[in-house]
PDB file of N, CA and C in Angstrom:
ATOM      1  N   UNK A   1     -56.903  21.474  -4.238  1.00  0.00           N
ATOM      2  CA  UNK A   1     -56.218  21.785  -3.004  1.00  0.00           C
ATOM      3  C   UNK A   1     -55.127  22.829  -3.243  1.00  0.00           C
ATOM      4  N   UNK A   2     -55.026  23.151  -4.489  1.00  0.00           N
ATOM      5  CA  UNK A   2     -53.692  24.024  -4.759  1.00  0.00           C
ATOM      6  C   UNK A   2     -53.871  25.362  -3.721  1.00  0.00           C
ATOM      7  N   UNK A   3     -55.163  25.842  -3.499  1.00  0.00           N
ATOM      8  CA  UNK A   3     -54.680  27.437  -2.606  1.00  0.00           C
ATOM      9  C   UNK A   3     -55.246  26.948  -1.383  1.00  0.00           C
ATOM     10  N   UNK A   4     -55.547  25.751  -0.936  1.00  0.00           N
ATOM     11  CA  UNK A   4     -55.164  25.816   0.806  1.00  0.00           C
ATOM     12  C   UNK A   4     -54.119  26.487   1.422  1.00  0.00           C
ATOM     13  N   UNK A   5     -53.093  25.757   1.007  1.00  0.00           N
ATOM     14  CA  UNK A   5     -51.409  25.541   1.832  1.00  0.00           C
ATOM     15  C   UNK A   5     -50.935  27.248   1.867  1.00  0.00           C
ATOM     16  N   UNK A   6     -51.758  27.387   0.969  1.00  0.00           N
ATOM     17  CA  UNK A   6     -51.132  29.445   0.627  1.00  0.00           C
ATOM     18  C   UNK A   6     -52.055  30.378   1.423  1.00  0.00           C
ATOM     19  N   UNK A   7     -53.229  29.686   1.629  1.00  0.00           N
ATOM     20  CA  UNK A   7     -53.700  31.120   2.411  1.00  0.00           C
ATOM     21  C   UNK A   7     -54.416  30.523   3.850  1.00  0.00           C
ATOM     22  N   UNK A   8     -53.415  30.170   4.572  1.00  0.00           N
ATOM     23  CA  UNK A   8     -53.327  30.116   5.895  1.00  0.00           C
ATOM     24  C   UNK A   8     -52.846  31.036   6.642  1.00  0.00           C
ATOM     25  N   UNK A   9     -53.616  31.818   7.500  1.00  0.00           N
ATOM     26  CA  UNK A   9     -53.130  32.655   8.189  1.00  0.00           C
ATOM     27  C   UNK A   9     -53.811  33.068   9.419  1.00  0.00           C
ATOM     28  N   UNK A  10     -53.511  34.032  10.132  1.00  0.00           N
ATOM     29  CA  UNK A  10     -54.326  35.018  11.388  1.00  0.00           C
ATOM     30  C   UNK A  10     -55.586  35.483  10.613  1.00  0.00           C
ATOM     31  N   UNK A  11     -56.634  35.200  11.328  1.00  0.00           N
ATOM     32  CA  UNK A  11     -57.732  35.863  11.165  1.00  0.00           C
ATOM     33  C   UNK A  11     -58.601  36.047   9.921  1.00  0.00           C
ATOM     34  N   UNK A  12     -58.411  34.444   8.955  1.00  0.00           N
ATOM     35  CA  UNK A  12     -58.563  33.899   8.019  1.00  0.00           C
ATOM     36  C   UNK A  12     -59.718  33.003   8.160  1.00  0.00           C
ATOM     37  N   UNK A  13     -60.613  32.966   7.112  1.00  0.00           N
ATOM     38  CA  UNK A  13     -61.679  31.925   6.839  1.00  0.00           C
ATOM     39  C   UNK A  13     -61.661  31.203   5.187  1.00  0.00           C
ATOM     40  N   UNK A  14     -61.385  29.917   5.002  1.00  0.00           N
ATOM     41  CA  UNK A  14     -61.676  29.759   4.095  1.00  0.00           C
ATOM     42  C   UNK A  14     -62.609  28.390   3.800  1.00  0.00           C
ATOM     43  N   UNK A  15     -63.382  28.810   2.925  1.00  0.00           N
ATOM     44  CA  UNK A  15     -64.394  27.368   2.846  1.00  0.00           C
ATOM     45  C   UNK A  15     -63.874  26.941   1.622  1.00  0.00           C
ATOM     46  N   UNK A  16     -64.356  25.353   2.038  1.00  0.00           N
ATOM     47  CA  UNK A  16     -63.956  24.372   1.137  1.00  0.00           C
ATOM     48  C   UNK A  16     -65.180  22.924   1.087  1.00  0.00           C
ATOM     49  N   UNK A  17     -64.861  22.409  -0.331  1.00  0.00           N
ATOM     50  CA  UNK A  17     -65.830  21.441  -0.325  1.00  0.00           C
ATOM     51  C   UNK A  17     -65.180  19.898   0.297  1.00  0.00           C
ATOM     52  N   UNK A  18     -66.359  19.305   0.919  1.00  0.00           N
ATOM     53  CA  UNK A  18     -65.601  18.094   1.682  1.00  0.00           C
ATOM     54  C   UNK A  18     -64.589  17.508   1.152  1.00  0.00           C
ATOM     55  N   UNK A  19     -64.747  17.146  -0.336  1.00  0.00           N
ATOM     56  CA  UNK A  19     -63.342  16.729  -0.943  1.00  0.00           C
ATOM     57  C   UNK A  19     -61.938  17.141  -0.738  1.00  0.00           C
ATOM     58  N   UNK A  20     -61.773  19.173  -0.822  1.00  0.00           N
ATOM     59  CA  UNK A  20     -60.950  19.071  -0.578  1.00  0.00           C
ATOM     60  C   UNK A  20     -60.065  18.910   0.688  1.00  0.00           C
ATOM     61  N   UNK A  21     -61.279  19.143   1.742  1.00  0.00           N
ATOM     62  CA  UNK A  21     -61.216  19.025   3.195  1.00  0.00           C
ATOM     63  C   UNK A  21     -60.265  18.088   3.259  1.00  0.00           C
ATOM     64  N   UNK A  22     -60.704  16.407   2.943  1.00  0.00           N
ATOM     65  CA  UNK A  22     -60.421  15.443   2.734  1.00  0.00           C
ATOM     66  C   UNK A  22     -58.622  15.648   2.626  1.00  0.00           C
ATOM     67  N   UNK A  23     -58.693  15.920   1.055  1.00  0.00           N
ATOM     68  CA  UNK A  23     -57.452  16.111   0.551  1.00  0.00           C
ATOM     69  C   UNK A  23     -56.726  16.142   1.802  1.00  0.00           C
ATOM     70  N   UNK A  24     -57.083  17.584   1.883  1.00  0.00           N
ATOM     71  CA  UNK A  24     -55.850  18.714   2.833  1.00  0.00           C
ATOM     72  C   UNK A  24     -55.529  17.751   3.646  1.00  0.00           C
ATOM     73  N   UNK A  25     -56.472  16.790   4.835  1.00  0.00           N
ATOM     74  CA  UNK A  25     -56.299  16.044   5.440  1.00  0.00           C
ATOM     75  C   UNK A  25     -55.052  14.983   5.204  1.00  0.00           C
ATOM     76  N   UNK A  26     -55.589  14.697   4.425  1.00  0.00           N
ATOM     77  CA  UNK A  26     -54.687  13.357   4.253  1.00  0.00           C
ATOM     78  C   UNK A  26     -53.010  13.703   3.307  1.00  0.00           C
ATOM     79  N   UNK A  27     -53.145  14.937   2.938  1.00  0.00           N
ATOM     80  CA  UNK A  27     -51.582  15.222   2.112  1.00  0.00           C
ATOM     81  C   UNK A  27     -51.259  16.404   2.516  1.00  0.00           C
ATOM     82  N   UNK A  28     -51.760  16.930   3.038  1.00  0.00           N
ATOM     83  CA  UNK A  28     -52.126  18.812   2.968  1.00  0.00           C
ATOM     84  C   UNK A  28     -51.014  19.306   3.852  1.00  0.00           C
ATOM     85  N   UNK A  29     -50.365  20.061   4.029  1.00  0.00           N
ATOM     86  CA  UNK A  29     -49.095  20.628   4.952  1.00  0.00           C
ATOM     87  C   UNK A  29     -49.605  22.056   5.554  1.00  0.00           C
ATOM     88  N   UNK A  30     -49.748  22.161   6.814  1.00  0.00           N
ATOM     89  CA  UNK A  30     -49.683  23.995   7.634  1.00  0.00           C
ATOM     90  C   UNK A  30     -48.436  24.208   7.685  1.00  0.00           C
ATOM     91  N   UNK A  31     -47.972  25.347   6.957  1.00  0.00           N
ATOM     92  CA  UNK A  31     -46.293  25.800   6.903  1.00  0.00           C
ATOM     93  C   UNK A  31     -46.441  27.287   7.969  1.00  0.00           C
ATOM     94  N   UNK A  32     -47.235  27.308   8.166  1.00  0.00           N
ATOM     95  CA  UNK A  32     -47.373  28.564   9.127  1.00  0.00           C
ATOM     96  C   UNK A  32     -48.442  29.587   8.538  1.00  0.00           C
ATOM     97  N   UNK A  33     -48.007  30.807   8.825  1.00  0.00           N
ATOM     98  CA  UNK A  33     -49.117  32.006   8.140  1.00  0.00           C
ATOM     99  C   UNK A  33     -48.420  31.891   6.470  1.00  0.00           C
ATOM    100  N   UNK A  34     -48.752  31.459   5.634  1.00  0.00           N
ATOM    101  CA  UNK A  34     -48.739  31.612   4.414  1.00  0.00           C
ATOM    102  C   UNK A  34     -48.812  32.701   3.725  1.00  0.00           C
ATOM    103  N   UNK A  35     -50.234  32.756   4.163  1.00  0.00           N
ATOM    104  CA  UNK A  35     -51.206  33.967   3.788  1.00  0.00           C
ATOM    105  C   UNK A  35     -50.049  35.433   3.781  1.00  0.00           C
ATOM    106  N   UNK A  36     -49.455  35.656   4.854  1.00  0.00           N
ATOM    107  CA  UNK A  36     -48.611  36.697   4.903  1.00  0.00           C
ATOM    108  C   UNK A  36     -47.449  36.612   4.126  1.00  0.00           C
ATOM    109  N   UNK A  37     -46.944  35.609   3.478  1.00  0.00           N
ATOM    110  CA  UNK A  37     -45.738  35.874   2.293  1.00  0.00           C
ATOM    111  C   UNK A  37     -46.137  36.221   1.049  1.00  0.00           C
ATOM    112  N   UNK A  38     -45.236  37.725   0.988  1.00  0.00           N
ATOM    113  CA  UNK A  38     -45.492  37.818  -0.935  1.00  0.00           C
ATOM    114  C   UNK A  38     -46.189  39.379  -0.289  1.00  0.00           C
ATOM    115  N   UNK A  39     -46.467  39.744   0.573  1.00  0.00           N
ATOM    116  CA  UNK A  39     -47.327  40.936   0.844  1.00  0.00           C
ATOM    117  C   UNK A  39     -46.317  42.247  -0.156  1.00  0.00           C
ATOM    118  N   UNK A  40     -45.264  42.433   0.163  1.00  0.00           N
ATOM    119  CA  UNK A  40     -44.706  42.971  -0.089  1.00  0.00           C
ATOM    120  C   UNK A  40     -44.853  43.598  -1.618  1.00  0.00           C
ATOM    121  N   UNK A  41     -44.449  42.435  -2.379  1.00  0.00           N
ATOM    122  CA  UNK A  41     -44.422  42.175  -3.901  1.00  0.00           C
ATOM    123  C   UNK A  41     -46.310  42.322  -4.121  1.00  0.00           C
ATOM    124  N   UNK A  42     -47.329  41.551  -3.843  1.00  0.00           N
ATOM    125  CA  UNK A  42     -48.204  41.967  -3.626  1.00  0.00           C
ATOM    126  C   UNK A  42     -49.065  43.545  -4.063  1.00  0.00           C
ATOM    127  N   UNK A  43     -48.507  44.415  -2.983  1.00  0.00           N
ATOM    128  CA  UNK A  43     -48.431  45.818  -2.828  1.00  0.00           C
ATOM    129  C   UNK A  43     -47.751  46.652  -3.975  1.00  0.00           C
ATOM    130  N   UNK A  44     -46.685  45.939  -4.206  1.00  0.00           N
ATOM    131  CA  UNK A  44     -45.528  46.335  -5.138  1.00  0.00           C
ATOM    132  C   UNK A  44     -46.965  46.305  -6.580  1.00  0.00           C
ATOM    133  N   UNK A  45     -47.080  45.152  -6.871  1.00  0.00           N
ATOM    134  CA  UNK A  45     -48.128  44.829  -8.057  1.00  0.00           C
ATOM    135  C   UNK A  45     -49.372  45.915  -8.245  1.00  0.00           C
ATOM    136  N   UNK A  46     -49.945  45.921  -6.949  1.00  0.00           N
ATOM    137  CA  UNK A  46     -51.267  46.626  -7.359  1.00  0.00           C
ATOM    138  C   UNK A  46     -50.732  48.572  -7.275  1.00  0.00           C
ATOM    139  N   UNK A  47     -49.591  48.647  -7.086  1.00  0.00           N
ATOM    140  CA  UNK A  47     -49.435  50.139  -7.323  1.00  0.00           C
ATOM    141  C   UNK A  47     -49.394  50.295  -8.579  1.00  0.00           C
ATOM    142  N   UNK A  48     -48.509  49.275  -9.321  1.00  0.00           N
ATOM    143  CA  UNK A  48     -47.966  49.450 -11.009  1.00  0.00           C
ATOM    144  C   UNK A  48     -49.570  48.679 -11.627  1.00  0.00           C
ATOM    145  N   UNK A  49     -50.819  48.515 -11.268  1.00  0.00           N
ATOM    146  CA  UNK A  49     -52.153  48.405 -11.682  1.00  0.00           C
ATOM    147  C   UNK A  49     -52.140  49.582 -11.748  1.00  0.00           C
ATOM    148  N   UNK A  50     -52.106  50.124 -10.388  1.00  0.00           N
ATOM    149  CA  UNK A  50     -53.039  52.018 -10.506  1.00  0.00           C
ATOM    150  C   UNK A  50     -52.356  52.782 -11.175  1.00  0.00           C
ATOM    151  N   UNK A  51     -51.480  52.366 -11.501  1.00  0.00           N
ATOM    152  CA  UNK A  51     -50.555  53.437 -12.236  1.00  0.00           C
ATOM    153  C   UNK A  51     -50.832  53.472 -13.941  1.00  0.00           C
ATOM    154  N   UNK A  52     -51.530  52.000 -14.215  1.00  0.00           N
ATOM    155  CA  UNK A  52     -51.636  51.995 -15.398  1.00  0.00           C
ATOM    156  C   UNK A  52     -53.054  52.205 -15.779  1.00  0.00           C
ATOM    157  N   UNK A  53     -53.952  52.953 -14.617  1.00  0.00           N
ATOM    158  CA  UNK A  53     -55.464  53.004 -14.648  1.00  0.00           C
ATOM    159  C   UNK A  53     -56.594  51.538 -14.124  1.00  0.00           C
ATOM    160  N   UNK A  54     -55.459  50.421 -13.749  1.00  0.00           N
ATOM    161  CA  UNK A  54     -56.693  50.156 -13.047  1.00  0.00           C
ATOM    162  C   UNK A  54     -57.422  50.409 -11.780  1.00  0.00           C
ATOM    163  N   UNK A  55     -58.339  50.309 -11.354  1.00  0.00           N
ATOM    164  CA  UNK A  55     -58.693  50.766 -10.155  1.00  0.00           C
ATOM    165  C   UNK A  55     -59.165  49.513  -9.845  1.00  0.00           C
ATOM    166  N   UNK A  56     -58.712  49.329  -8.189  1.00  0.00           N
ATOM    167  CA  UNK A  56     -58.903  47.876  -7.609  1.00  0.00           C
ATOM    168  C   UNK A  56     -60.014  47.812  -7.127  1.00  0.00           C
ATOM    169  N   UNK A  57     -60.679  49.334  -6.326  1.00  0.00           N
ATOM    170  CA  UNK A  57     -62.139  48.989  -5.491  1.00  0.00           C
ATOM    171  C   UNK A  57     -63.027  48.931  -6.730  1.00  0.00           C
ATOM    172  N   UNK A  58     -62.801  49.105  -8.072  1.00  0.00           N
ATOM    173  CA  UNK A  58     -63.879  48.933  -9.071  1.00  0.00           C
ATOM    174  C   UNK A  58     -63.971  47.640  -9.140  1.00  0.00           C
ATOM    175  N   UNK A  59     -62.191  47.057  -9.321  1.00  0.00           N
ATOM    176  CA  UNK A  59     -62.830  45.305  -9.853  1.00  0.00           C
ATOM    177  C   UNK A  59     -63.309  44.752  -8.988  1.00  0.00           C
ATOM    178  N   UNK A  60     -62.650  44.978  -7.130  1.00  0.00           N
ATOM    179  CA  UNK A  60     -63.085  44.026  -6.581  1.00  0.00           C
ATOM    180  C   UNK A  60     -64.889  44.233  -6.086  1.00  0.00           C
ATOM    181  N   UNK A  61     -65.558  45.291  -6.434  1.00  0.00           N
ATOM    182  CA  UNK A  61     -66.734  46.137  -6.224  1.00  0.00           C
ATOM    183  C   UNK A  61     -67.723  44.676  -7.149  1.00  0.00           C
ATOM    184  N   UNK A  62     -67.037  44.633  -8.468  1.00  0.00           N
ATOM    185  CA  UNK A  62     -67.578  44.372  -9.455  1.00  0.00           C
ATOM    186  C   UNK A  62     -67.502  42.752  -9.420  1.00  0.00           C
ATOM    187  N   UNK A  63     -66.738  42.604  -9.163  1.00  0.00           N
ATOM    188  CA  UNK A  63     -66.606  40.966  -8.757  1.00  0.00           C
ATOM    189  C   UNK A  63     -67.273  40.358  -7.548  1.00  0.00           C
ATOM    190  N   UNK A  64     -67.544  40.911  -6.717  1.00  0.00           N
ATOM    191  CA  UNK A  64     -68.389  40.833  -5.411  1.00  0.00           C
ATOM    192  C   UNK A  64     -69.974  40.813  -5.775  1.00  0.00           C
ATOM    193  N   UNK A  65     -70.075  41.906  -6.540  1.00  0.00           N
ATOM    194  CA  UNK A  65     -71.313  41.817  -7.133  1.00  0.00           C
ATOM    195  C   UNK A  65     -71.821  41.127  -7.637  1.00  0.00           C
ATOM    196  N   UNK A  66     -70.957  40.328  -8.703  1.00  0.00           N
ATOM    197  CA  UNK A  66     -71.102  39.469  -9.279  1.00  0.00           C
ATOM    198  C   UNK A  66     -70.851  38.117  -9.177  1.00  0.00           C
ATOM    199  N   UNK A  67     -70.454  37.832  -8.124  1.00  0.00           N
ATOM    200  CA  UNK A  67     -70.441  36.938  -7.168  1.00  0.00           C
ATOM    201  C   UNK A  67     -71.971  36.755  -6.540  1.00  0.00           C
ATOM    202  N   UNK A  68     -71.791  37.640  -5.572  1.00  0.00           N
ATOM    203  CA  UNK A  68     -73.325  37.594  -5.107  1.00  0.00           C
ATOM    204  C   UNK A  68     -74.019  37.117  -5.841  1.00  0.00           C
ATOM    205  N   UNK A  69     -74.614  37.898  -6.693  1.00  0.00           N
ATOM    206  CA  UNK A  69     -75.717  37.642  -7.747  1.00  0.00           C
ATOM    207  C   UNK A  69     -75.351  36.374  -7.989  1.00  0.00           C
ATOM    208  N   UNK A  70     -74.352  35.787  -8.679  1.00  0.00           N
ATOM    209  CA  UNK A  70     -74.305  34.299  -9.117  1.00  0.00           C
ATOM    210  C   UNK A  70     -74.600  33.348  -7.291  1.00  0.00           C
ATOM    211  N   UNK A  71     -74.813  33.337  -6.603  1.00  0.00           N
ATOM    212  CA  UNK A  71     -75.203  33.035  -5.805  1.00  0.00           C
ATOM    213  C   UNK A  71     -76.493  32.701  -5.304  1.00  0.00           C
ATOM    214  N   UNK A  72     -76.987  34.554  -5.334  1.00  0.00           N
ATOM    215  CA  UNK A  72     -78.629  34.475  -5.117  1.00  0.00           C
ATOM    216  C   UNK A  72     -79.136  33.445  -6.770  1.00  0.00           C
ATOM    217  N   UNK A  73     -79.152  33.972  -7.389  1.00  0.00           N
ATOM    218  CA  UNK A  73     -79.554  33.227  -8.925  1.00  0.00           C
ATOM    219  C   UNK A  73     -79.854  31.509  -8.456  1.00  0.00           C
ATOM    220  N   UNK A  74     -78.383  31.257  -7.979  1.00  0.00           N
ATOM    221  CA  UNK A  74     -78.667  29.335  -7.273  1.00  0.00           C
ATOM    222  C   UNK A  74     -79.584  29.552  -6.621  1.00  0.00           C
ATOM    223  N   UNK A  75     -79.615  30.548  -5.386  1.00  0.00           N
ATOM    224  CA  UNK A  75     -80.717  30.138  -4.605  1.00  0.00           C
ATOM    225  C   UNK A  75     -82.081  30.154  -5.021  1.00  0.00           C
ATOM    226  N   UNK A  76     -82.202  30.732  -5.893  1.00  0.00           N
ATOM    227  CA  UNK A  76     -83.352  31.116  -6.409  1.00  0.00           C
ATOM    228  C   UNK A  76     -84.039  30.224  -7.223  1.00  0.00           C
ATOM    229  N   UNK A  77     -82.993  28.929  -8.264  1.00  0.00           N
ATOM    230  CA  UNK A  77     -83.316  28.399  -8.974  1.00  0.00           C
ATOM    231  C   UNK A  77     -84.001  26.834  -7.574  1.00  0.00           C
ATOM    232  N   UNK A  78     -82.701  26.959  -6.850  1.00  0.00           N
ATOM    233  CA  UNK A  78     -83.224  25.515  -5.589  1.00  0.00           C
ATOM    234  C   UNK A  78     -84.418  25.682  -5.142  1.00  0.00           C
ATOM    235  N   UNK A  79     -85.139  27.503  -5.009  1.00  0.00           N
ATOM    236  CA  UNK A  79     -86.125  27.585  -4.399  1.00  0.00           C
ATOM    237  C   UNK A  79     -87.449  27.057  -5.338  1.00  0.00           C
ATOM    238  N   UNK A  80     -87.283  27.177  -6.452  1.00  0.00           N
ATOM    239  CA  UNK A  80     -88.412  27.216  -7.652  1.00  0.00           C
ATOM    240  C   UNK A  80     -88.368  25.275  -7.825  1.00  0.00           C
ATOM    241  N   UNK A  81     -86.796  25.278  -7.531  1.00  0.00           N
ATOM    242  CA  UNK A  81     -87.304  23.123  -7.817  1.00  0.00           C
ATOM    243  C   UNK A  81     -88.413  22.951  -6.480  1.00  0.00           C
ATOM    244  N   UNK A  82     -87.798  23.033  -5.942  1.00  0.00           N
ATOM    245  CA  UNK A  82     -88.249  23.332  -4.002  1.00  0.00           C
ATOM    246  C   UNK A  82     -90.191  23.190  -4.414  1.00  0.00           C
ATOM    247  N   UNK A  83     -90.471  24.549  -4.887  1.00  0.00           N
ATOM    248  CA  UNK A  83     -91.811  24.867  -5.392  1.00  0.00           C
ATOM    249  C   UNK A  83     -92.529  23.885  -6.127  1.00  0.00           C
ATOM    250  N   UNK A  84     -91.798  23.762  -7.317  1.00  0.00           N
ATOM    251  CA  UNK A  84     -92.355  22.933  -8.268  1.00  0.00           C
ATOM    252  C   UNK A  84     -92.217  21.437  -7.779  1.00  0.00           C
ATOM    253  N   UNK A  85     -91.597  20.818  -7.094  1.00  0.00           N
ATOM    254  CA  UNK A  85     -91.583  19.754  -6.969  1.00  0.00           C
ATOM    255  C   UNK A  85     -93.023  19.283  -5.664  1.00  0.00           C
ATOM    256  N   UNK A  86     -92.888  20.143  -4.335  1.00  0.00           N
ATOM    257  CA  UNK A  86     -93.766  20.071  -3.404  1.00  0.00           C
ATOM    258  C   UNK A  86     -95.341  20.044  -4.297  1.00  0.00           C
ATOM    259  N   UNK A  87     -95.419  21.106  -5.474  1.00  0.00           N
ATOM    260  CA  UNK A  87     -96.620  21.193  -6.288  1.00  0.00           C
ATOM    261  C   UNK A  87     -96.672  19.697  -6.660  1.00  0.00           C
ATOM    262  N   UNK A  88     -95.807  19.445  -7.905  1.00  0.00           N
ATOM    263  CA  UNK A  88     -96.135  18.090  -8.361  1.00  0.00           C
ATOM    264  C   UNK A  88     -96.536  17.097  -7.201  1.00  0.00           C
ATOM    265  N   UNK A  89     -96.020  17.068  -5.736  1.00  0.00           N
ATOM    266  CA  UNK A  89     -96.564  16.096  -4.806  1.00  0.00           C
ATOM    267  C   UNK A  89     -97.658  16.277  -4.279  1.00  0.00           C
ATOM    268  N   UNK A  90     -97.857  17.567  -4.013  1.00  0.00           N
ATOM    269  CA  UNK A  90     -99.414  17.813  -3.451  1.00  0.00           C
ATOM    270  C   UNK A  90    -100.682  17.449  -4.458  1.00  0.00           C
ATOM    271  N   UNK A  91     -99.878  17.559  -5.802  1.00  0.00           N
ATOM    272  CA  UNK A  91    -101.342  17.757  -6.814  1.00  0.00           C
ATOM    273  C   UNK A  91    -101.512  15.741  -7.162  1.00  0.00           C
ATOM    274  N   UNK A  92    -100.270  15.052  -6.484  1.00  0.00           N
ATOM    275  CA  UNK A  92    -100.483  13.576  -6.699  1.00  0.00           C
ATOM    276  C   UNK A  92    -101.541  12.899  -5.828  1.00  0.00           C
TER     277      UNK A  92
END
C-alpha cells in the first residue's frame, strides 16, 4: 500500500490488486491530490538527469517496452496452458 496515499490525484488511474484495495480500505487515508506535491523538486531532478546525459524519453521508451513485452510473454504463456490443457481433455 506504500504508493496509494501518494499518487492520488486529477485525472489519475491506478490499478491495484484486491489485497491492496482491501488495505487502502480499511487503513488507507485520501489527503487530497498527492500526486501533485514534489512537482517542483521533481522537475528540479530530471533537469540535473539531462544534464548529466540521461535522457528520460529513452528510459521511459525502454521501460514501457519492456513492460509490455513482460506482459504479452504472460499472456502468451496462459494461452499455451489454455491449449495444452483443453488438448489433454479432449484427447481423455
Amino acid at each position: 500500500m506504500i504508493y496509494v496515499e501518494e499518487l492520488i490525484g486529477p485525472d489519475t488511474v491506478n490499478t491495484m490488486p484486491l489485497e491492496t484495495i482491501r488495505a487502502f480500505q480499511d487503513h488507507g487515508e485520501v489527503r487530497g491530490d498527492t500526486v501533485l506535491k514534489g512537482v517542483k523538486k521533481a522537475n528540479e531532478l530530471l533537469a540535473r538527469l539531462a544534464e548529466v546525459g540521461v535522457d528520460y524519453d529513452d528510459v521511459t521508451a525502454t521501460l514501457e517496452a519492456e513492460g509490455v513485452q513482460k506482459f504479452a510473454d504472460s499472456f502468451d504463456q496462459i494461452v499455451e496452458s489454455i491449449h495444452a490443457k483443453r488438448s489433454s481433455l479432449a484427447a481423455a
